[in-house]
N, C-alpha and C. Protein backbone atom coordinates (compact mmCIF):
# COMPACT_ATOMS: atom_id res chain seq x y z
N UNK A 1 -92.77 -21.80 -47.31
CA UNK A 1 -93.90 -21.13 -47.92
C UNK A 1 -93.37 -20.23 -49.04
N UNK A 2 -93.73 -20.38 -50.33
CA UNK A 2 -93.73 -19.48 -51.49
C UNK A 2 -93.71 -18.00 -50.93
N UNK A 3 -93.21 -16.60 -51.71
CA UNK A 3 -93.00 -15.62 -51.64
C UNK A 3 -94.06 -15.49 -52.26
N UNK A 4 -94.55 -13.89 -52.40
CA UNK A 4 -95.92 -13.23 -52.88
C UNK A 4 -96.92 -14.57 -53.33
N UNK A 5 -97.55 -14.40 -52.16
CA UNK A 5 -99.16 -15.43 -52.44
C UNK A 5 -100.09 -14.19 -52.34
N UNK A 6 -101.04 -14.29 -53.30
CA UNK A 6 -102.15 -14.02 -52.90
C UNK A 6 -102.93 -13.79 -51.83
N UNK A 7 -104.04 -13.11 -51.58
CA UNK A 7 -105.16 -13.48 -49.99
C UNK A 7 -104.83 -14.88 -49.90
N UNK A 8 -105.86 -15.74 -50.78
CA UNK A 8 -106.20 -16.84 -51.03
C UNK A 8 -105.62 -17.91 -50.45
N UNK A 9 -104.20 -17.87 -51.43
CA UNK A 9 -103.47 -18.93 -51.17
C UNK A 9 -102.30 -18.60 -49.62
N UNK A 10 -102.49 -17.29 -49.33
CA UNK A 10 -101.77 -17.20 -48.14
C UNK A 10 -103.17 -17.94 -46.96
N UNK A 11 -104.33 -17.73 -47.09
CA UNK A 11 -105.02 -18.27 -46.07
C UNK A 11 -105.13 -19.50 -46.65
N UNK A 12 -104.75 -20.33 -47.60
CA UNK A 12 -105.31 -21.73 -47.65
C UNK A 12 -103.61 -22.37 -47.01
N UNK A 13 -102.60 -21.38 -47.19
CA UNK A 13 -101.52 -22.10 -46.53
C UNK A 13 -101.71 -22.02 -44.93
N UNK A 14 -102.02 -20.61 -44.11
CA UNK A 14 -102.04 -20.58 -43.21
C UNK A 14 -102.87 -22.05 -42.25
N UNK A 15 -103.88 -22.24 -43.42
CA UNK A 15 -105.05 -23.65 -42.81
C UNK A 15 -104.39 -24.77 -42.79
N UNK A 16 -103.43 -25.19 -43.38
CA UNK A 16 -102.73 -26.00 -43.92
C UNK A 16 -101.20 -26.29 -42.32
N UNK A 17 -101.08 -25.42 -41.48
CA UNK A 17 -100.32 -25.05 -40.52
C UNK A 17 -100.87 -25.86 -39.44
N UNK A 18 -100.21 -26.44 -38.76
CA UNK A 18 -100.75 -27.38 -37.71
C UNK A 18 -101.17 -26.25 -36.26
N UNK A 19 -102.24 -26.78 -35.29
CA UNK A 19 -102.36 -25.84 -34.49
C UNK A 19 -101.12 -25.16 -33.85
N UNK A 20 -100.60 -25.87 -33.35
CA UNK A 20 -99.03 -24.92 -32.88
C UNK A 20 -98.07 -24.20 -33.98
N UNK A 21 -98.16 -24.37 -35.07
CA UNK A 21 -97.39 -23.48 -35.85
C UNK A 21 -98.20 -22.43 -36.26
N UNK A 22 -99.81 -21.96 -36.16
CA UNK A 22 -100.54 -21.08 -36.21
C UNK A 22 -100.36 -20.41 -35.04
N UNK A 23 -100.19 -21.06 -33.75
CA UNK A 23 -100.17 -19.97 -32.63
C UNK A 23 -98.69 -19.97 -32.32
N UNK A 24 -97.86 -20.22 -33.15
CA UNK A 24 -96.45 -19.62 -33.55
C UNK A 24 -96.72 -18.48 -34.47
N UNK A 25 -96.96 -18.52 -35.06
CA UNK A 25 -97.44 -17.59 -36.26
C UNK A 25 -98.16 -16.61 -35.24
N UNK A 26 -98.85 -16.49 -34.88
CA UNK A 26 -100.13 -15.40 -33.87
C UNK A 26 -98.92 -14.41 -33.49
N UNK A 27 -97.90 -15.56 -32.56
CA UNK A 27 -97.35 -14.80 -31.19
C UNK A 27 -96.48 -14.01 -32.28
N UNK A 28 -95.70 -14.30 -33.24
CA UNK A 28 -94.63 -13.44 -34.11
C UNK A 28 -95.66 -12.43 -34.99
N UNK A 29 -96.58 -12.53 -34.99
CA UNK A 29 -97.22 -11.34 -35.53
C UNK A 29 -97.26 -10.39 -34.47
N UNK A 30 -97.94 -10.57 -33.28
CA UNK A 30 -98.30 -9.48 -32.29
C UNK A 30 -96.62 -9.45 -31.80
N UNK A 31 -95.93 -10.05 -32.18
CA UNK A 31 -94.32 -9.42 -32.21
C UNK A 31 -94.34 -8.32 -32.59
N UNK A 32 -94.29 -8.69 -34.24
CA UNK A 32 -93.95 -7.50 -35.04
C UNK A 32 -94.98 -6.16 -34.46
N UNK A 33 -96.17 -6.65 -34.23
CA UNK A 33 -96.78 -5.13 -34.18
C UNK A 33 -96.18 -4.52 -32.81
N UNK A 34 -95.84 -5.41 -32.25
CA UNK A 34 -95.29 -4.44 -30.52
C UNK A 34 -93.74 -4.11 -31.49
N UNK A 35 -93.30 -4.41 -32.43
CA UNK A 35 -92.37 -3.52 -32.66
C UNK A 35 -92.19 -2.77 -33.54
N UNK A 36 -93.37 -2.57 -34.69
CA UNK A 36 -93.57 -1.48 -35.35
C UNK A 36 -93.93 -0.32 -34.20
N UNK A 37 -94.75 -0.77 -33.18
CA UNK A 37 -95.55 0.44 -32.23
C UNK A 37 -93.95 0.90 -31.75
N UNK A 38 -93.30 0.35 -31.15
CA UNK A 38 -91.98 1.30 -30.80
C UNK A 38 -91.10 1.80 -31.81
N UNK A 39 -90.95 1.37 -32.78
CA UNK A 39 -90.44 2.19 -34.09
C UNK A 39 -90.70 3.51 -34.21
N UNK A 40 -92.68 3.65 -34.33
CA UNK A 40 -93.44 4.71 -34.34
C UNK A 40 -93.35 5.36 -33.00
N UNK A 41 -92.94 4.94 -31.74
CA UNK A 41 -92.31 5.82 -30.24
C UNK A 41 -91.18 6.39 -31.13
N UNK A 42 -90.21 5.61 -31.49
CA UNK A 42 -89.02 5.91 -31.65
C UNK A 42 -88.83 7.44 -32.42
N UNK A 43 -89.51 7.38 -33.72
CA UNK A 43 -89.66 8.40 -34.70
C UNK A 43 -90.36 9.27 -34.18
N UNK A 44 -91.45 9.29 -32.91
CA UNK A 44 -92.09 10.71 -32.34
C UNK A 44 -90.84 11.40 -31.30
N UNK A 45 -90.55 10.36 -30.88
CA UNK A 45 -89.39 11.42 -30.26
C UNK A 45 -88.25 11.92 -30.95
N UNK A 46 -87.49 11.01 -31.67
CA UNK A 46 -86.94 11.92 -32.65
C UNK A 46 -87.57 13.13 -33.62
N UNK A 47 -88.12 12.83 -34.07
CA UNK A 47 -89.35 14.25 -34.59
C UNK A 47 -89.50 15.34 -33.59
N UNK A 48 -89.38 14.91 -32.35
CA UNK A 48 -90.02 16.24 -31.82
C UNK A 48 -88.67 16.60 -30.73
N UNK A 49 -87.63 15.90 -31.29
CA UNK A 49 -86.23 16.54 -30.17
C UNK A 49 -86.62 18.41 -30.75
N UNK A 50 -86.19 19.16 -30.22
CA UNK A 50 -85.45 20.14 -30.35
C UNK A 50 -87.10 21.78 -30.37
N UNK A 51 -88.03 20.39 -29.98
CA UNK A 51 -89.09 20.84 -29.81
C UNK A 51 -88.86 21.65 -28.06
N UNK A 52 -90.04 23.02 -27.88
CA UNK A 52 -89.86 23.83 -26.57
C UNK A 52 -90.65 22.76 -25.72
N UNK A 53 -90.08 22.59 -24.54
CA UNK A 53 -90.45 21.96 -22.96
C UNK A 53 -91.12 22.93 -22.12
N UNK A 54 -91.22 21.93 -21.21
CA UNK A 54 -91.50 22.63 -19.91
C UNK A 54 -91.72 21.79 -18.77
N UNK A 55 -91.73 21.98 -17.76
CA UNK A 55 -92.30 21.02 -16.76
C UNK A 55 -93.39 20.76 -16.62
N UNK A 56 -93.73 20.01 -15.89
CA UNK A 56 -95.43 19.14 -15.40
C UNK A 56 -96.31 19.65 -15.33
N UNK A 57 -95.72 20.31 -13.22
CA UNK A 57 -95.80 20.84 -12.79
C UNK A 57 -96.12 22.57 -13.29
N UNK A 58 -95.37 23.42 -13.83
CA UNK A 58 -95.75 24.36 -14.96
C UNK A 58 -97.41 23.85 -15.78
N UNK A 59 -97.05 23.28 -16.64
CA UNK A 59 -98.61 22.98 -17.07
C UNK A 59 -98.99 22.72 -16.57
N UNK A 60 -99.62 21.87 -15.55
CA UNK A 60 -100.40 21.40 -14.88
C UNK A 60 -101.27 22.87 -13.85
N UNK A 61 -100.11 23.88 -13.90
CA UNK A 61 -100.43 25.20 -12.44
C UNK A 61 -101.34 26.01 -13.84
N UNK A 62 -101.07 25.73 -14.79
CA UNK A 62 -101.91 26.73 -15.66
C UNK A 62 -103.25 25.84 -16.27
N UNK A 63 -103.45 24.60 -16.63
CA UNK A 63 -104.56 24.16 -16.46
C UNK A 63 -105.11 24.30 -15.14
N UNK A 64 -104.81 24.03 -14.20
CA UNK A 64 -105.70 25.07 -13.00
C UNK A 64 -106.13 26.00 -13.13
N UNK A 65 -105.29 27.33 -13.49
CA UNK A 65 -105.70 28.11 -13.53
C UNK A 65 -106.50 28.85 -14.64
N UNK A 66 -106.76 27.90 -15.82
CA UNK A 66 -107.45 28.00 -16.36
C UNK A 66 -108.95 27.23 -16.22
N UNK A 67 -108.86 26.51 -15.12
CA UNK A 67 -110.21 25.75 -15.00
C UNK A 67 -110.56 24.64 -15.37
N UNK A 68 -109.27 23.64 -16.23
CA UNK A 68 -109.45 22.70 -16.97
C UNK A 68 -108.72 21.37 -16.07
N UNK A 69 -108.33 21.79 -14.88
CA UNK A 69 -107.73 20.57 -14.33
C UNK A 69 -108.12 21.13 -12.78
């Protein structure tokens, strides 16, 4: 398949794909997105190392006691 197509001609190639190489195509897309989504895990936890903690348990005894759990 040609590099930079269009909408167009990327969906007139995709039609052009026999049924099993479209649901080849499907499964490596919802690839990539299950691994952009852990990329974006990856970078929230790095972003937020060095960020203040606490335990669960701790929050959890003060949403009680605030009424919200």
């Amino acid at each position: 398949m040609p590099s930079h197509l269009g909408v167009d001609e990327l969906i007139q190639e995709i039609k052009a794909l026999s049924a099993s190489e479209r649901q080849r195509l499907l499964v490596n897309l919802a690839k990539l997105d299950e691994f952009i989504e852990d990329l974006e895990d990856i970078a929230d936890i790095i972003h937020s190392q060095g960020e203040p903690v606490r335990a669960y348990n701790e929050f959890a005894k003060e949403l009680k006691k605030e009424g919200r759990l």
